[in-house]
C-alpha atoms as a PDB file:
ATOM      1  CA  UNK A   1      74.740 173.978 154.063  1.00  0.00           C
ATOM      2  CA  UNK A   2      73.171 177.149 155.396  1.00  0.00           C
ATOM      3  CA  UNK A   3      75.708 179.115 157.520  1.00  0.00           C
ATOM      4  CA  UNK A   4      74.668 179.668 161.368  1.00  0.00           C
ATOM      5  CA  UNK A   5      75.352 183.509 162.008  1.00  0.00           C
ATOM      6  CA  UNK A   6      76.951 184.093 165.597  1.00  0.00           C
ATOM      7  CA  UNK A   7      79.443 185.749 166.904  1.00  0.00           C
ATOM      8  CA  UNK A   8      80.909 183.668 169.285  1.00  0.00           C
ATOM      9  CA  UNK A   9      79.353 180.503 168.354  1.00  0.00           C
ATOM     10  CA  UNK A  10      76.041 178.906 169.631  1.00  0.00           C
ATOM     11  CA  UNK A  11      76.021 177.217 173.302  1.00  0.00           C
ATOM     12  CA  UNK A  12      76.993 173.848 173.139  1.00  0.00           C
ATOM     13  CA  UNK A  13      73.514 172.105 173.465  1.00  0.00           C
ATOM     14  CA  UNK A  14      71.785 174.122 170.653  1.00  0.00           C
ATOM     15  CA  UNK A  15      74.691 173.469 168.417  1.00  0.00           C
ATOM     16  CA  UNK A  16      74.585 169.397 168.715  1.00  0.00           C
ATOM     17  CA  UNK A  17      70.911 169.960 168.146  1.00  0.00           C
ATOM     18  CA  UNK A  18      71.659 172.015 164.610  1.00  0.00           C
ATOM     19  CA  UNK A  19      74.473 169.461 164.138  1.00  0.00           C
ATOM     20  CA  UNK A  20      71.720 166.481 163.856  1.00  0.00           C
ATOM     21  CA  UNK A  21      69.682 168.111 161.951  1.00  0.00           C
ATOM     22  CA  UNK A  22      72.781 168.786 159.437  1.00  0.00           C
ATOM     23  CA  UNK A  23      73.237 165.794 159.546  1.00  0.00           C
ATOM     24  CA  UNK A  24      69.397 164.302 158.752  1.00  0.00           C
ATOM     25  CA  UNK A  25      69.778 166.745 156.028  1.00  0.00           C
ATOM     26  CA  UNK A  26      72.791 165.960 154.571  1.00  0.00           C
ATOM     27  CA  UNK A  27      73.175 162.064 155.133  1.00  0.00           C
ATOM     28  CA  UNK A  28      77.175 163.075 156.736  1.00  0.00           C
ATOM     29  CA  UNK A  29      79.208 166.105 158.036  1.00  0.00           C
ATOM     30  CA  UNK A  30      82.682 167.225 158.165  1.00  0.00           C
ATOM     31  CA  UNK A  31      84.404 168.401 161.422  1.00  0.00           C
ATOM     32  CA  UNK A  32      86.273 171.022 159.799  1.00  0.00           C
ATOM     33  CA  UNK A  33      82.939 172.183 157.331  1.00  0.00           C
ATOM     34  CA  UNK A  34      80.850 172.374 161.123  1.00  0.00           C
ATOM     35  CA  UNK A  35      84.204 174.505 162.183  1.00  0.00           C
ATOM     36  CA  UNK A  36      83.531 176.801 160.233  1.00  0.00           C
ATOM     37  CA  UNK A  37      79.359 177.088 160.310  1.00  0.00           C
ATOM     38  CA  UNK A  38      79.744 177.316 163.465  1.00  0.00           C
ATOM     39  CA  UNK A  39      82.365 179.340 164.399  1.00  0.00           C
ATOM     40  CA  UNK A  40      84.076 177.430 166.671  1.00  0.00           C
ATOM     41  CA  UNK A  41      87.850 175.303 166.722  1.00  0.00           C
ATOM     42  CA  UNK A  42      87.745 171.618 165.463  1.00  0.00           C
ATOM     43  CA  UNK A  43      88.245 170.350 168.740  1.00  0.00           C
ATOM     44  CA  UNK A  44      85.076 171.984 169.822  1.00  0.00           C
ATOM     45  CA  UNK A  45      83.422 169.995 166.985  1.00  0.00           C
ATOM     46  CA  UNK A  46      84.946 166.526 167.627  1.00  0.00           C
ATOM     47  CA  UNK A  47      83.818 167.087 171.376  1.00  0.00           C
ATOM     48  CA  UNK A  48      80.256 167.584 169.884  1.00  0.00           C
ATOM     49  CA  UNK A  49      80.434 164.410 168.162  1.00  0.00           C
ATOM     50  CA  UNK A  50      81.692 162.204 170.710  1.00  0.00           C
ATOM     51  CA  UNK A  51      79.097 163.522 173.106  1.00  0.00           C
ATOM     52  CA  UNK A  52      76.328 162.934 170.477  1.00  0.00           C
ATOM     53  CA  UNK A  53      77.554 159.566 169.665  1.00  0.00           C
ATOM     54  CA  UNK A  54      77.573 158.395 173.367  1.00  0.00           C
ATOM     55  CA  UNK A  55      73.943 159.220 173.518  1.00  0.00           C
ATOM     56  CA  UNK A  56      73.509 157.451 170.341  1.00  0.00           C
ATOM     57  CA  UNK A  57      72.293 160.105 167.357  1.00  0.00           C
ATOM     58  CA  UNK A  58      75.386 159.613 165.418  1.00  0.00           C
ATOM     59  CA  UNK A  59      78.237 157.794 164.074  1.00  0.00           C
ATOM     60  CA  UNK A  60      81.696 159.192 164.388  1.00  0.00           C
ATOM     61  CA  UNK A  61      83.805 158.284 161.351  1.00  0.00           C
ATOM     62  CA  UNK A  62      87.230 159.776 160.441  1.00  0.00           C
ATOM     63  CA  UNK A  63      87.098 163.158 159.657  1.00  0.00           C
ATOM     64  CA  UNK A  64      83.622 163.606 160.726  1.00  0.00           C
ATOM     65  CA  UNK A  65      80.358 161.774 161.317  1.00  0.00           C
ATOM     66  CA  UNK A  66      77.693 159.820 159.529  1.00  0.00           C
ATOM     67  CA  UNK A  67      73.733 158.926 160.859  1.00  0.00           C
ATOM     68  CA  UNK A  68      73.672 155.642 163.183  1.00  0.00           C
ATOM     69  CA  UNK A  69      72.673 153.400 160.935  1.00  0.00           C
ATOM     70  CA  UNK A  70      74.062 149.784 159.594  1.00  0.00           C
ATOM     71  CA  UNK A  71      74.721 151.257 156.736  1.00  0.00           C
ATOM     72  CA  UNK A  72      76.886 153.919 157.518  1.00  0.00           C
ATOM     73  CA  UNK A  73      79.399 152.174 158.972  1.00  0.00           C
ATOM     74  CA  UNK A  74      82.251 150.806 157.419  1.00  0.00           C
ATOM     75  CA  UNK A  75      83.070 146.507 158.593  1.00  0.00           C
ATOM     76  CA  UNK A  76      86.044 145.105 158.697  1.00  0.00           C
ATOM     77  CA  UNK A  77      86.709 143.481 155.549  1.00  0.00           C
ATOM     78  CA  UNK A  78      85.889 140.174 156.840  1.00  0.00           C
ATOM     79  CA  UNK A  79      82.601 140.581 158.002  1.00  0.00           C
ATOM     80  CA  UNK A  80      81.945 142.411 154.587  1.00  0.00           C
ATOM     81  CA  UNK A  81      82.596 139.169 152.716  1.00  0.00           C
ATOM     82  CA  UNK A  82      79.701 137.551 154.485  1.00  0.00           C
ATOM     83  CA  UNK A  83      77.370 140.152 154.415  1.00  0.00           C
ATOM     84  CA  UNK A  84      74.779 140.130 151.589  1.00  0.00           C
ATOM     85  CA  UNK A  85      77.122 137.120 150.024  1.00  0.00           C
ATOM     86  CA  UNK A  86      74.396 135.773 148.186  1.00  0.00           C
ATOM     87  CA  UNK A  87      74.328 138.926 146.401  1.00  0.00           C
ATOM     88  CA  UNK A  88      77.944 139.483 145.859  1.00  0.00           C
ATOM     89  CA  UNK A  89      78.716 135.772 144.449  1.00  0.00           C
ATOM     90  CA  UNK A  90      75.819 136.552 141.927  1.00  0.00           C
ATOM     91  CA  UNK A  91      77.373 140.346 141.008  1.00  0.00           C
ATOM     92  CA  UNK A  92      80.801 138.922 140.715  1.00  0.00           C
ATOM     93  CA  UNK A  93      79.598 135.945 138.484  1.00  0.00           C
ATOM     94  CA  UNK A  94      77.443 138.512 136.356  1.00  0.00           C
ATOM     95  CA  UNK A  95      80.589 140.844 136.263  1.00  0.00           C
ATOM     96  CA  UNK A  96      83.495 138.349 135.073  1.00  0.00           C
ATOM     97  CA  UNK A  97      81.413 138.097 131.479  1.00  0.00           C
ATOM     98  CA  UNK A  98      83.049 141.985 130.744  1.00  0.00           C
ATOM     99  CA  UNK A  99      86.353 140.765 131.630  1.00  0.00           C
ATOM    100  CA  UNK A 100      87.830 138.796 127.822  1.00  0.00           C
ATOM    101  CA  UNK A 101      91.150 137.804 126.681  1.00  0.00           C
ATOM    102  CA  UNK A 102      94.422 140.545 127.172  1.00  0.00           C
ATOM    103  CA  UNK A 103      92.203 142.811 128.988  1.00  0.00           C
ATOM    104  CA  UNK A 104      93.929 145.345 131.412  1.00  0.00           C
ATOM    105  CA  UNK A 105      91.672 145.738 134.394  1.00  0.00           C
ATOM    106  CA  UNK A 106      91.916 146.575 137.837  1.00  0.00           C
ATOM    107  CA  UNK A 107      89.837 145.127 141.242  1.00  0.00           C
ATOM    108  CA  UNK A 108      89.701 147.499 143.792  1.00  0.00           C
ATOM    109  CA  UNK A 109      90.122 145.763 147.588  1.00  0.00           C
ATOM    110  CA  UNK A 110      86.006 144.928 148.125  1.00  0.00           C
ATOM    111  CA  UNK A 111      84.776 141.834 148.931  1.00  0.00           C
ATOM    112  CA  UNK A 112      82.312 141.661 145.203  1.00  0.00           C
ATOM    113  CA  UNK A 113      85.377 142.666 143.672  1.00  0.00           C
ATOM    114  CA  UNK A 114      86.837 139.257 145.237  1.00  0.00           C
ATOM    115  CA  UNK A 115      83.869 137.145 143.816  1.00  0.00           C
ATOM    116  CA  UNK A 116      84.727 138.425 140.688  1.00  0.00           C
ATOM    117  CA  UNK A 117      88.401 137.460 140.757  1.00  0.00           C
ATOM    118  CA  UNK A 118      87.312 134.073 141.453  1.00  0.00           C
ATOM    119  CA  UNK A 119      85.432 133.903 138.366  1.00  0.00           C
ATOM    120  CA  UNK A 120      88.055 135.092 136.129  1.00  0.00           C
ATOM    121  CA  UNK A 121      88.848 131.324 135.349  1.00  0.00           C
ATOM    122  CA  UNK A 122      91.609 130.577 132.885  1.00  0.00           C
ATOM    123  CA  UNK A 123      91.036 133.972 130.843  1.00  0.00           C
ATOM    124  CA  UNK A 124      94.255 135.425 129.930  1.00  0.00           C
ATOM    125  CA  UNK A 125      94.308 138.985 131.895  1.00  0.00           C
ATOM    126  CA  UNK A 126      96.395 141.903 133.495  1.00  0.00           C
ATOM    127  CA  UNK A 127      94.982 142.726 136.710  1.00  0.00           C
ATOM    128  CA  UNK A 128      95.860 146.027 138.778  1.00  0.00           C
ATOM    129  CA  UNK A 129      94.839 145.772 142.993  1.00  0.00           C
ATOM    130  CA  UNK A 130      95.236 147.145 145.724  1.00  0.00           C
ATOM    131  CA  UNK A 131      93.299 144.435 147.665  1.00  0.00           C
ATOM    132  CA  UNK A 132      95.557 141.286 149.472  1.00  0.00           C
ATOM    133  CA  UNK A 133      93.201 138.770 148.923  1.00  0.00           C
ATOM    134  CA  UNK A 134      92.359 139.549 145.662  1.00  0.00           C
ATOM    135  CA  UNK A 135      96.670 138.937 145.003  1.00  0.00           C
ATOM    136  CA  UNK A 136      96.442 135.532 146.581  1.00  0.00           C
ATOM    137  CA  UNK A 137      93.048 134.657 144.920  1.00  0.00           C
ATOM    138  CA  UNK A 138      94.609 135.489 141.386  1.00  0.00           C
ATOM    139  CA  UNK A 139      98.396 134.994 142.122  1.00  0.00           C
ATOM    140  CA  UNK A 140      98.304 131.399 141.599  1.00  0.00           C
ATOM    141  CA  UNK A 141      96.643 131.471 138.049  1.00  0.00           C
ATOM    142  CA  UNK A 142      99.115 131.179 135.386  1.00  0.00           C
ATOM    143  CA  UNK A 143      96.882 133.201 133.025  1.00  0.00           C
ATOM    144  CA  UNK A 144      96.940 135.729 134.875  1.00  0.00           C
ATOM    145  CA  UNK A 145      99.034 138.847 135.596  1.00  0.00           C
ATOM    146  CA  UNK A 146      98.999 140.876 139.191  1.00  0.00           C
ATOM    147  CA  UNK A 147     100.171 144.030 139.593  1.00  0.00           C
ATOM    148  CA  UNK A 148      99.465 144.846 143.296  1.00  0.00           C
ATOM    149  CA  UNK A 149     100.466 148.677 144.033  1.00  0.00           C
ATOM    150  CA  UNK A 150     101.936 148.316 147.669  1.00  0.00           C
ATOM    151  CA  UNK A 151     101.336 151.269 150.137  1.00  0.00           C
ATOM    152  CA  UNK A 152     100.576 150.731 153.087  1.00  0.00           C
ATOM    153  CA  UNK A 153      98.722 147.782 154.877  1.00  0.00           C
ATOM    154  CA  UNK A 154      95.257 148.855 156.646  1.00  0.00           C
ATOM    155  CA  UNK A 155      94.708 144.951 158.695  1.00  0.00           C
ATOM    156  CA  UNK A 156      90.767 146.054 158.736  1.00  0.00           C
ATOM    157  CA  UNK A 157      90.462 146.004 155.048  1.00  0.00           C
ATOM    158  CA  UNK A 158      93.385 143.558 154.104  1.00  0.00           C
ATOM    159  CA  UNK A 159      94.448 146.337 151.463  1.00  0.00           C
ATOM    160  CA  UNK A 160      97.368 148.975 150.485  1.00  0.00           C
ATOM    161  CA  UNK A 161      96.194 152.357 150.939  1.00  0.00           C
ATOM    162  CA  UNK A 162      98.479 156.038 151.121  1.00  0.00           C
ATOM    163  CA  UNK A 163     100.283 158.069 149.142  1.00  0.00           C
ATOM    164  CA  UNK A 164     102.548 155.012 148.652  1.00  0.00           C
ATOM    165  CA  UNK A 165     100.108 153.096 146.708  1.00  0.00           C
ATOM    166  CA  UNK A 166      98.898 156.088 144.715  1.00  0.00           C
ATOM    167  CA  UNK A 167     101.920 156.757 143.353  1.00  0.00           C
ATOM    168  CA  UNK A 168     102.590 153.124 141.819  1.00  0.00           C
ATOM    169  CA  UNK A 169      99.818 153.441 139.429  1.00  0.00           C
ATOM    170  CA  UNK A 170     101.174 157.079 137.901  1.00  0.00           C
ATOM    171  CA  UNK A 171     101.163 156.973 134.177  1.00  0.00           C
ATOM    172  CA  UNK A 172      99.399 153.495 133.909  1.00  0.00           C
ATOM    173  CA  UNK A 173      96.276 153.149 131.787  1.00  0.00           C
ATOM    174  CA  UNK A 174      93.551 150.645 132.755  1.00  0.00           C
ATOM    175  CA  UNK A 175      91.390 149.290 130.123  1.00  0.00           C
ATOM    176  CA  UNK A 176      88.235 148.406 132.448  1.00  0.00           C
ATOM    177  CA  UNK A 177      87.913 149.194 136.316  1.00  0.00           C
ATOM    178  CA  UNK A 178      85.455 147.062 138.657  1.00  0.00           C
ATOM    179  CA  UNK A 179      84.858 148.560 142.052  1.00  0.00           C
ATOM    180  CA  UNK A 180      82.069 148.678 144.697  1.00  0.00           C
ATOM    181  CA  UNK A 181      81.873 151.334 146.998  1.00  0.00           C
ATOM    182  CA  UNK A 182      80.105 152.016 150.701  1.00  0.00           C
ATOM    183  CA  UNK A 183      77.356 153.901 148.982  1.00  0.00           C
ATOM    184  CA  UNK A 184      75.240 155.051 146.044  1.00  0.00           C
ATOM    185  CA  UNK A 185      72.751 157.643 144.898  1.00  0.00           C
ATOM    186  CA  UNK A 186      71.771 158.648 141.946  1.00  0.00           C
ATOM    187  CA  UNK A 187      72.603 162.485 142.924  1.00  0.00           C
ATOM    188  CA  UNK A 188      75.386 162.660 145.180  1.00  0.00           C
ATOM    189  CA  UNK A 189      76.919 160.076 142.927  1.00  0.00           C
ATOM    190  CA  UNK A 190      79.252 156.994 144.760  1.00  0.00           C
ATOM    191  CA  UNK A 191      80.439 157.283 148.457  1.00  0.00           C
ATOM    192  CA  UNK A 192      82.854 155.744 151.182  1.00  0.00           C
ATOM    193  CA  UNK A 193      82.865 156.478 154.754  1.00  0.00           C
ATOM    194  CA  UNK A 194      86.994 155.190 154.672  1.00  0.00           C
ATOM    195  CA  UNK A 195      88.812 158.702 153.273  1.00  0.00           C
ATOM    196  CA  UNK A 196      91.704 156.307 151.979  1.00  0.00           C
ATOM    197  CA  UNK A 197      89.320 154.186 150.189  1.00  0.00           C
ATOM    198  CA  UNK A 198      87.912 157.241 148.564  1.00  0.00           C
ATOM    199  CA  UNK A 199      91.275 159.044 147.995  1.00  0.00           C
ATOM    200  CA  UNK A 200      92.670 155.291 145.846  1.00  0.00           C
ATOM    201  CA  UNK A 201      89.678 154.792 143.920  1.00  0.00           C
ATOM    202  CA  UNK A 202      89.653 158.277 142.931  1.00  0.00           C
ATOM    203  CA  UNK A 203      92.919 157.938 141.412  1.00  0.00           C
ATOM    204  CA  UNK A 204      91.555 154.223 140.148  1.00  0.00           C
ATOM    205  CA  UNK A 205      88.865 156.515 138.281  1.00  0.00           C
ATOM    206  CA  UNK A 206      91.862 158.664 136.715  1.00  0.00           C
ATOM    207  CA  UNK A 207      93.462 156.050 134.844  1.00  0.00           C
ATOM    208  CA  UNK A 208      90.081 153.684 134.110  1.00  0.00           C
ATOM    209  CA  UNK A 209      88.845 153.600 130.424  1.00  0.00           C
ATOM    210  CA  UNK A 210      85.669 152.146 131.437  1.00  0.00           C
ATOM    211  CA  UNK A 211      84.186 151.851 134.850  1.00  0.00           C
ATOM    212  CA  UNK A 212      81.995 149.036 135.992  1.00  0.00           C
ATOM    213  CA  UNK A 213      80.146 149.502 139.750  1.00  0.00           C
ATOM    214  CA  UNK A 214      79.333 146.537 141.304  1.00  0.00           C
ATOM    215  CA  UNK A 215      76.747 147.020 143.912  1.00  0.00           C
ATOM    216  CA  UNK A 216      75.217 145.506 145.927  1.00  0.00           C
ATOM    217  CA  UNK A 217      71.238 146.993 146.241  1.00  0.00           C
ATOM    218  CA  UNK A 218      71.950 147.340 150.389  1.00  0.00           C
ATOM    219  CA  UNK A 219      74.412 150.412 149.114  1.00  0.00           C
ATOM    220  CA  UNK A 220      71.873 151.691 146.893  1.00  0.00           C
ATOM    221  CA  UNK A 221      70.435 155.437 147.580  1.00  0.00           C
ATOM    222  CA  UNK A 222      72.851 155.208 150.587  1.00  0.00           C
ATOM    223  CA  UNK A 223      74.962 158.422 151.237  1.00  0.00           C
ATOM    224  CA  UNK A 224      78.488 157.774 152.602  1.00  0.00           C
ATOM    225  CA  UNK A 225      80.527 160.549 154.247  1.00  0.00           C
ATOM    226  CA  UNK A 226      83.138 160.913 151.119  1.00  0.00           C
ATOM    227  CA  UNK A 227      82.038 161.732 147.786  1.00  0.00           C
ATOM    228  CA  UNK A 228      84.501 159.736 145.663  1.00  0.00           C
ATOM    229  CA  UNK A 229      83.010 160.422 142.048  1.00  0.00           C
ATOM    230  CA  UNK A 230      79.419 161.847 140.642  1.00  0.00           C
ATOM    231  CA  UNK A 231      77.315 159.415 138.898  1.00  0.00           C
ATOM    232  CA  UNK A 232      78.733 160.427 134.935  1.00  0.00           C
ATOM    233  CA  UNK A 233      82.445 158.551 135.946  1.00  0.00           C
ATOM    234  CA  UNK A 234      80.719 155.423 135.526  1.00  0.00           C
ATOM    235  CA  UNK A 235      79.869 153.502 132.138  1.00  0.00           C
ATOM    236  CA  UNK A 236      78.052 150.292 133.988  1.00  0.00           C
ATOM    237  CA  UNK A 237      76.707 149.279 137.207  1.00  0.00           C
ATOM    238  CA  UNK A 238      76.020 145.626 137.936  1.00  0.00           C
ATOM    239  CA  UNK A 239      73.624 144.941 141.218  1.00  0.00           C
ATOM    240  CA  UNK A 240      71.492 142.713 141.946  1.00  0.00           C
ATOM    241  CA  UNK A 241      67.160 142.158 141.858  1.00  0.00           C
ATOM    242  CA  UNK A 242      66.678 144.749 144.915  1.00  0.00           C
ATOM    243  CA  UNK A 243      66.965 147.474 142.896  1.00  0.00           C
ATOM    244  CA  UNK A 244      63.760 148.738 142.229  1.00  0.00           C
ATOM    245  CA  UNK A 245      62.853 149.369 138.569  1.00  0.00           C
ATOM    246  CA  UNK A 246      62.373 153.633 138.852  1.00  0.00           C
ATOM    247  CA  UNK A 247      66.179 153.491 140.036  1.00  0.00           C
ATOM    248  CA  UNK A 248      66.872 151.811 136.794  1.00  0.00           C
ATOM    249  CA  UNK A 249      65.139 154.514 134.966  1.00  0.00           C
ATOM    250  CA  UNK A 250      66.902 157.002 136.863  1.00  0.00           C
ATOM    251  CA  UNK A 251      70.535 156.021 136.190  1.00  0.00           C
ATOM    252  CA  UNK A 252      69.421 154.352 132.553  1.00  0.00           C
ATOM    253  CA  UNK A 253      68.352 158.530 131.847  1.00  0.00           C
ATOM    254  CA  UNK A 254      71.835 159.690 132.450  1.00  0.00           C
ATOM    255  CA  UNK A 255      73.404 157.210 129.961  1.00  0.00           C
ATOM    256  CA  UNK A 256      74.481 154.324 132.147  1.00  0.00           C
ATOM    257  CA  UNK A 257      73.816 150.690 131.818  1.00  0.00           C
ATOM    258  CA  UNK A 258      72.547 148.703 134.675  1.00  0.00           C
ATOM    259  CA  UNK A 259      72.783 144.198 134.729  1.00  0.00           C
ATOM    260  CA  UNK A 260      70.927 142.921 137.330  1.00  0.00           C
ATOM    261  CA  UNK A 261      72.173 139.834 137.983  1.00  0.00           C
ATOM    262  CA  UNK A 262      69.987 136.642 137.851  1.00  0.00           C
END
């Protein structure tokens, strides 16, 4: 972002108008990053931002703000599993044919990472979550092993989050990750408006031999406020018929395969 020279600042109504069009530009901004263009305390910022989303241009999301749109902001987890479902069953079917025998994989806490637990079947696996009902879709399959990292509980996502639950998977190796994310584009790379979310699946990415994206094509050349990884962390991304075919190109160019599931 280009810094906004000023001395003490600019007057509050000229800087929400520069803070929108930051924003349009951008696709999110950070209360401390506006801080500092800005020249003004953080408070002054988050006053901005409430005043700006009370007359509806914005979004406020932790640590900063993200354009009013559906998909910018984050649902509860179980209004997630119904949205696009059609979508998600067929990404999660499509994505359980990379999971074989004595794999070691991990699901993070999404709702197409559910759809794919519940095509795992009777394959013999290691799984690594963070995500409850993931554990109690999985826990009662005798084939299968659950290690679920603890942390602490966030109710919205049913899912351990924290330092807590990033320290439990120190010094383990995961042969294949699936994940979704809140959003994806082919520069910025994949996104979550949730800085938790972005902070585990970060450390998800640290310990993952290969990485599989499952996305739905809603999240697709969608911006989210938290970068949690460019584009080259992941080996495969599994969506669905919405994408359109010079996206495919696009990520195909950079070395990545893309399924689109039937």
């Amino acid at each position: 972002m280009k810094k906004v020279v000023s001395q003490e600042g600019l007057l509050g109504m000229n800087r929400k108008k520069e803070i929108v069009k930051l924003l349009t530009n951008s696709g999110a901004v950070r209360v401390a990053q506006l801080s500092k263009i800005f020249g003004v305390t953080e408070e002054t910022i988050r006053r901005d931002l409430e005043k700006l989303e009370a007359e509806g241009q914005l979004k406020r999301v932790h640590g900063g703000a993200v354009p009013l749109s559906e998909s910018s902001i984050e649902l509860p987890f179980l209004e997630r599993t119904v949205k696009n479902i059609e979508q998600k069953i067929k990404i999660g079917q499509m994505a359980a044919n990379f999971v074989n025998d004595r794999d070691i994989i991990a699901l993070d806490s999404s709702s197409t990472c559910l759809e794919l637990a519940k095509n795992i079947g009777d394959k013999k696996v290691s799984v690594l979550t963070n995500g409850f009902f993931v554990v109690q879709e999985l826990g009662q399959k005798h084939d299968v092993s659950v290690l679920c990292t603890g942390g602490y509980y966030n109710a919205d996502h049913h899912a351990f989050f924290g330092h807590s639950a990033e320290n439990s998977i120190e010094g383990l190796h995961i042969g294949k990750l699936f994940l979704s994310c809140k959003g994806f584009d082919v520069n910025w790379g994949i996104s979550e408006s949730h800085e938790q979310q972005a902070m585990f699946k970060r450390k998800l990415l640290s310990i993952a031999g290969q990485v599989n994206l499952l996305v739905d094509s809603s999240k697709l050349n969608v911006k989210a406020l938290i970068q949690t990884a460019p584009l080259e962390k992941i080996h495969r991304i599994i969506t669905d018929n919405g994408i359109e075919d010079a996206l495919v190109k696009s990520i195909e160019k950079q070395g990545i395969e893309v399924i689109i599931s039937n």
